[in-house]
Protein backbone atom coordinates (compact mmCIF):
# COMPACT_ATOMS: atom_id res chain seq x y z
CA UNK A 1 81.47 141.20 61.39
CA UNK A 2 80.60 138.44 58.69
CA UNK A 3 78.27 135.69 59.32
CA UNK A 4 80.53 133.27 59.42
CA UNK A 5 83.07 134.84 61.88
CA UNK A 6 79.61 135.17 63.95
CA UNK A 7 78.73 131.69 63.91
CA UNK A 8 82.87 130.84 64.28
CA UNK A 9 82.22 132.61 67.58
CA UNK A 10 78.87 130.85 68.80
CA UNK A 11 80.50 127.58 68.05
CA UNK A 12 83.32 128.60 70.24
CA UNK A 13 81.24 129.64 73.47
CA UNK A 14 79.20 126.33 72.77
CA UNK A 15 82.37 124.16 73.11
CA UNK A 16 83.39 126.39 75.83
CA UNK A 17 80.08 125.70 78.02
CA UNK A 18 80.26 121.62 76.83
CA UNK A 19 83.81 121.13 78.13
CA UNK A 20 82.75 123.12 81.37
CA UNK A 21 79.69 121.10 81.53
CA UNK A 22 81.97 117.73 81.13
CA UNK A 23 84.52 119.02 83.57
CA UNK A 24 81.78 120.07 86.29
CA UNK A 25 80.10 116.65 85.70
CA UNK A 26 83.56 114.45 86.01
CA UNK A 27 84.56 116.46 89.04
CA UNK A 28 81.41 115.19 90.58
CA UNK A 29 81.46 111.84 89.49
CA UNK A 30 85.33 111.76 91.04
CA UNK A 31 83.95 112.41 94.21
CA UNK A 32 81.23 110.07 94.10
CA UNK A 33 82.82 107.39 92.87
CA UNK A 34 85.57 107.89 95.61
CA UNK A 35 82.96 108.22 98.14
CA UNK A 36 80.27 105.82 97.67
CA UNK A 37 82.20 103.56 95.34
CA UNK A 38 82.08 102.55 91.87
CA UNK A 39 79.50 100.21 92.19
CA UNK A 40 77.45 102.24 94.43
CA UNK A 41 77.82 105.55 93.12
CA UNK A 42 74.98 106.94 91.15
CA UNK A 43 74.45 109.17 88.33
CA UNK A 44 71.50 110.96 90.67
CA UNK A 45 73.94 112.08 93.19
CA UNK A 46 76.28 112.83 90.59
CA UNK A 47 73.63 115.15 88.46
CA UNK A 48 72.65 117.24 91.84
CA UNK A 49 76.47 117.57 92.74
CA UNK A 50 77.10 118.66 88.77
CA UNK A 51 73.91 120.96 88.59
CA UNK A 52 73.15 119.02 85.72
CA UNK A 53 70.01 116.68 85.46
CA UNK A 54 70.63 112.81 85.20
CA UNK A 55 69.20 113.24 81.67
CA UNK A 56 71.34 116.05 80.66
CA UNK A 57 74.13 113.91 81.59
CA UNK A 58 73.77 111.55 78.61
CA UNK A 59 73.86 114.09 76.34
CA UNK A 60 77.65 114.01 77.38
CA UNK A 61 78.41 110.35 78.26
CA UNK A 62 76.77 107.22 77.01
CA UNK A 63 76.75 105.17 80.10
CA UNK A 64 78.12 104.74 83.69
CA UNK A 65 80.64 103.24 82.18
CA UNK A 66 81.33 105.47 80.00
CA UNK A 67 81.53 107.98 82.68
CA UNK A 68 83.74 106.02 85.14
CA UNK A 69 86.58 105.68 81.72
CA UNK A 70 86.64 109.17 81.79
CA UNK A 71 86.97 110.15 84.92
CA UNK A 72 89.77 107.89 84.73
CA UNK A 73 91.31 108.89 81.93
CA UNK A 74 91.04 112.68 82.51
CA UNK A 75 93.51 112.23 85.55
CA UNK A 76 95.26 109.78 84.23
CA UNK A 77 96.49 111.91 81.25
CA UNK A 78 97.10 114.41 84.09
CA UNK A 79 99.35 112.11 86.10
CA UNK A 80 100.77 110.86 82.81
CA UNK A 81 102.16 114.50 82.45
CA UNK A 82 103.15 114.82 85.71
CA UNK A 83 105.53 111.63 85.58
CA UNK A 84 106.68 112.47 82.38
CA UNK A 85 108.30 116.10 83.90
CA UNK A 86 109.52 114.01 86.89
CA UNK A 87 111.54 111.79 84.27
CA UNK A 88 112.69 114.43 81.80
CA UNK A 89 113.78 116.67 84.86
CA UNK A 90 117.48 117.38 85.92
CA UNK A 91 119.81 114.77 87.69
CA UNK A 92 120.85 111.14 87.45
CA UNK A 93 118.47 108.47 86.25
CA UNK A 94 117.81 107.20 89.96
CA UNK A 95 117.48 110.62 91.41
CA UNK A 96 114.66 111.31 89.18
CA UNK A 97 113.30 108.27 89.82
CA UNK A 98 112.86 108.98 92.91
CA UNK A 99 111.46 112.57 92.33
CA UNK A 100 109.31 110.32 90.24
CA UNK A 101 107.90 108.84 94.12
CA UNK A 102 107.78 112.57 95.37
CA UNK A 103 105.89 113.11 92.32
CA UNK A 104 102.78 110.35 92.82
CA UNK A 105 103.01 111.18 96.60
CA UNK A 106 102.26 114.58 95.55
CA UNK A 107 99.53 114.28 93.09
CA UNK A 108 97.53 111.25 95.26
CA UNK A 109 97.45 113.02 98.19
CA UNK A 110 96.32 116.61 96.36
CA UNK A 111 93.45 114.18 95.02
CA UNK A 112 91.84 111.98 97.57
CA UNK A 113 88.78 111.23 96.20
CA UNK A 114 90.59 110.22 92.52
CA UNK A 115 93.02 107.93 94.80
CA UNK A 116 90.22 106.38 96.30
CA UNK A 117 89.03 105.02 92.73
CA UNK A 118 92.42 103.86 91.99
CA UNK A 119 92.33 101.72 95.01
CA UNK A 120 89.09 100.32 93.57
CA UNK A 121 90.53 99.56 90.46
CA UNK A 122 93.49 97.86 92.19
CA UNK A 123 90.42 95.68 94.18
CA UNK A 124 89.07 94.65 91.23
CA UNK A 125 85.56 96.70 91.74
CA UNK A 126 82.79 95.05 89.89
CA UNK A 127 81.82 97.60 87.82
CA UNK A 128 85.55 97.83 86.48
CA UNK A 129 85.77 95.03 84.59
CA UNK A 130 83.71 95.78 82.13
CA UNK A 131 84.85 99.16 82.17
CA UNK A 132 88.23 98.42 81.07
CA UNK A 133 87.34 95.58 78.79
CA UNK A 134 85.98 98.32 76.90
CA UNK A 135 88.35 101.35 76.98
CA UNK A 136 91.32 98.62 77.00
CA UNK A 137 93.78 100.75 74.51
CA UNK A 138 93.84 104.10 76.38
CA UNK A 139 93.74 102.32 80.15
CA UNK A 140 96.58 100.01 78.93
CA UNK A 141 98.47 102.47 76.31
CA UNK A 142 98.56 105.16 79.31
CA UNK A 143 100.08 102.61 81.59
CA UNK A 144 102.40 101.36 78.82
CA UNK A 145 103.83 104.92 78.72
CA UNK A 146 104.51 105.35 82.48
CA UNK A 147 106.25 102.02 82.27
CA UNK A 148 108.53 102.95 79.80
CA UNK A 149 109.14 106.18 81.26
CA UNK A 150 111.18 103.98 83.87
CA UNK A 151 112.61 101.21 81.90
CA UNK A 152 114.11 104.31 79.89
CA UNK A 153 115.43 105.80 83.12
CA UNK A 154 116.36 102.29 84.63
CA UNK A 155 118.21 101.41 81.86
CA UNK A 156 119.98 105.11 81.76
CA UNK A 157 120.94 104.32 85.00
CA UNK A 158 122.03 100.82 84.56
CA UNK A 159 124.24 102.24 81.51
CA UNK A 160 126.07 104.49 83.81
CA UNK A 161 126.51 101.63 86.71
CA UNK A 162 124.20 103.32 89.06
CA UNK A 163 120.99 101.24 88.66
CA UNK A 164 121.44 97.14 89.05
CA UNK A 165 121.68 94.45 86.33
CA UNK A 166 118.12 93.32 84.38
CA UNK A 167 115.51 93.87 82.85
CA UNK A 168 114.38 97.12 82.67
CA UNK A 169 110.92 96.42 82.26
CA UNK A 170 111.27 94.34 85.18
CA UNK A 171 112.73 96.65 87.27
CA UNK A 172 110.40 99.31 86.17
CA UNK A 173 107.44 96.91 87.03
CA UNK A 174 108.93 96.56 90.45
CA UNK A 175 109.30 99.82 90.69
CA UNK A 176 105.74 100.92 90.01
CA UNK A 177 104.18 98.14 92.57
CA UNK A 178 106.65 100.01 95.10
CA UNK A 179 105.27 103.33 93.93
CA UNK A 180 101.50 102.22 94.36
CA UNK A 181 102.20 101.33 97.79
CA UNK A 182 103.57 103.82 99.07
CA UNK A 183 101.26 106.29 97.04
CA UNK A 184 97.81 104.71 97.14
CA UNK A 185 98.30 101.91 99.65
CA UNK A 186 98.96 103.70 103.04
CA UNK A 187 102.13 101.81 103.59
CA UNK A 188 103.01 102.58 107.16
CA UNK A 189 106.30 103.87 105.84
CA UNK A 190 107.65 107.64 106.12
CA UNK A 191 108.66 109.13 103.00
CA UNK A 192 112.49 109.29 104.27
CA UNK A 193 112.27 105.54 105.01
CA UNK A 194 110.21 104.37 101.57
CA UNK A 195 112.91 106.25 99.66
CA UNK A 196 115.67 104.08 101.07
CA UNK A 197 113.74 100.95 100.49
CA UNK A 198 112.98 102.44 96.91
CA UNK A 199 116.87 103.14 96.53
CA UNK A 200 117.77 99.82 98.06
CA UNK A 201 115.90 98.05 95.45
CA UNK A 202 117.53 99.96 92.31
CA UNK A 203 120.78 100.82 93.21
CA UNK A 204 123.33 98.98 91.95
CA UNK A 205 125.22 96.82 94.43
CA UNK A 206 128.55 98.29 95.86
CA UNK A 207 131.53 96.41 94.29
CA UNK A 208 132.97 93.60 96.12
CA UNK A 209 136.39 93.53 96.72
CA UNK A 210 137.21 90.37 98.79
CA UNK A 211 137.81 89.32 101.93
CA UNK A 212 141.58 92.01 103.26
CA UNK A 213 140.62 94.64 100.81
């Protein structure tokens, strides 16, 4: 074995062991944050959760802030995914929409403490501001993407005269506030009933034919 295939290795397990250490340290924070809060949660809970110490921590994130983007943006990627299979899955544009509900139903509830942050975020915790000021492009560009995901599958829909007239960025907006409550908002709801209210809202009116028809 040559020196450099050696040292090809060590750099390997070291990456290995950092991206463990992140993961370890993000899972914590996750749980903290959704907890105790954003504003409240801090990095010394989060180090004796992780098994890491507070200053060891900075040798992976710059800042609480830095820390609360990327615990955001680790499940949001994931979630991004997630959507993205719903959307480019089998059936008619509004059925996969609506496996597109099932979908966030699915991954909120498997993540509690990571839906508790999003509720946060939609309360406009203090700490978020700045947080999002500062990580504005992949916040923003992720959401951009999930919207689009649905104005491409509204406007499938509307092309085939199953989803209503306008805009489907409108409709797609619409769509996501309807998905956020029902997902993150415990909207006293059942899942059979928020689907018809979902459907109601899309589907495209039935013809009318007149009055004797």
């Amino acid at each position: 074995m040559t020196d450099t295939v050696r040292e090809d290795m060590r750099s390997q397990r070291r990456a290995a062991r950092r991206a463990e250490a992140i993961s370890d340290v993000l899972d914590a924070a996750e749980r903290v944050f959704g907890e105790d809060g954003l504003r409240d949660g801090s990095l010394r809970r989060i180090a004796d959760l992780s098994g890491y110490s507070t200053a060891a921590m900075y040798k992976f994130f710059d800042s609480k802030h830095d820390l609360v983007a990327q615990t955001l943006s680790r499940r949001a990627d994931e979630y991004l995914a997630e959507l993205r299979r719903a959307a480019e899955s089998e059936g008619t544009a509004l059925e996969r929409l609506h496996r597109v509900v099932d979908t966030a139903a699915v991954y909120f509830r498997a993540r509690p403490d990571f839906r508790s942050v999003l509720r946060q975020v939609q309360g406009g915790s203090a700490i978020v501001g700045p947080v999002l000021a500062a990580f504005a492009d992949d916040v923003y560009g992720r959401f951009a993407q999930a919207m689009n995901l649905m104005a491409d599958l509204i406007g499938e829909g509307q092309e085939t005269g199953e989803i209503r007239a306008g805009k489907p960025a409108a409709l797609a907006h619409l769509a996501s506030v309807l998905i956020n409550e029902f997902a993150l908002a415990d909207a006293d709801l059942t899942a059979e009933d928020f689907h018809a209210v979902f459907d109601g809202a899309l589907r495209a009116p039935a013809a009318s034919h007149g009055p004797g028809h």
